[in-house]
Protein backbone atom coordinates (compact mmCIF):
# COMPACT_ATOMS: atom_id res chain seq x y z
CA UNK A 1 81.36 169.13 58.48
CA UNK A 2 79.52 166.04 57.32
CA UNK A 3 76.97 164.46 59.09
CA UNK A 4 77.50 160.93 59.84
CA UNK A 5 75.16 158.12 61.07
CA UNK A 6 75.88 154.43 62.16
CA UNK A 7 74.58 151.72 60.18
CA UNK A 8 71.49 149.96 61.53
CA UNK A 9 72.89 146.85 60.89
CA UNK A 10 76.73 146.47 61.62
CA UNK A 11 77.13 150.31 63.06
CA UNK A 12 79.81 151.55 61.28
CA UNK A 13 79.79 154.93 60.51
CA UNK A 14 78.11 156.38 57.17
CA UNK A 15 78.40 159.91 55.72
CA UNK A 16 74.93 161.35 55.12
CA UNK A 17 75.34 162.86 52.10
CA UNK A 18 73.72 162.53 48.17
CA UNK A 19 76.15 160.06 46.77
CA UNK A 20 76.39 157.48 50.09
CA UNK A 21 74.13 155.33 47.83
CA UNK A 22 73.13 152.88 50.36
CA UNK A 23 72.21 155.16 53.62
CA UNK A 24 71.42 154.65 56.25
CA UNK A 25 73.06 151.91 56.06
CA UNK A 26 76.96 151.38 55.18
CA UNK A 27 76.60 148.91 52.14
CA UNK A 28 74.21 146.52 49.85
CA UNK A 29 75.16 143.91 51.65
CA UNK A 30 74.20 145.60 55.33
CA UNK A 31 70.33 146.50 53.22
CA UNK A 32 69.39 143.37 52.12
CA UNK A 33 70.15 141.55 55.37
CA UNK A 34 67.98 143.87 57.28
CA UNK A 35 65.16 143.17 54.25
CA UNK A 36 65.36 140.21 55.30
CA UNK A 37 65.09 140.15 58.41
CA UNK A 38 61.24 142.21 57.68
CA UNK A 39 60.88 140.01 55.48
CA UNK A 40 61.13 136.86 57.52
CA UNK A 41 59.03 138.96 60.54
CA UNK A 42 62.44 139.26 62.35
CA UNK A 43 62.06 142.72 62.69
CA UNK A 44 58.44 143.90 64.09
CA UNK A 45 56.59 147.55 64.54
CA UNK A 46 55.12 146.97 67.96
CA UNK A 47 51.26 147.97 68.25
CA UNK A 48 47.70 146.43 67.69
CA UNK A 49 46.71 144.70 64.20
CA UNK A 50 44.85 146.56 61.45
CA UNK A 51 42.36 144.43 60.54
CA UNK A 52 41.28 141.80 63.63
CA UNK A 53 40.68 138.36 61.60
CA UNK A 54 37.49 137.83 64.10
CA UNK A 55 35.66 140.60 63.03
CA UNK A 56 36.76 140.11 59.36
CA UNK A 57 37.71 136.15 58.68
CA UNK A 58 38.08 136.99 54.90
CA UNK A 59 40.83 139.64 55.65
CA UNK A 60 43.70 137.58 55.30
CA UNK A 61 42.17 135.71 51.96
């Protein structure tokens, strides 16, 4: 039985297996648009900065 997974993006279904060259997600197309969604800070891990630009103001430079 294969194991199958839904596609972060659209959620269809995707076989996890070694030649389902895209997983997890279901296509090229379903990867770059969640890129770019990081990419453009749509998608976010939730928790405090790294580096606090008051205690360091040449961190971001």
């Amino acid at each position: 039985m294969v194991t199958t997974v839904n596609c972060p993006q659209c959620g269809k279904s995707v076989p996890w297996q070694d030649d389902q060259k895209w997983k997890p997600f279901c296509s090229e197309r379903c990867k770059l648009i969640d890129l770019g969604e990081w990419a453009s800070e749509g998608h976010r891990i939730a928790g405090d900065p790294v580096i606090d630009p008051d205690q360091d103001p040449d961190a971001y430079h």
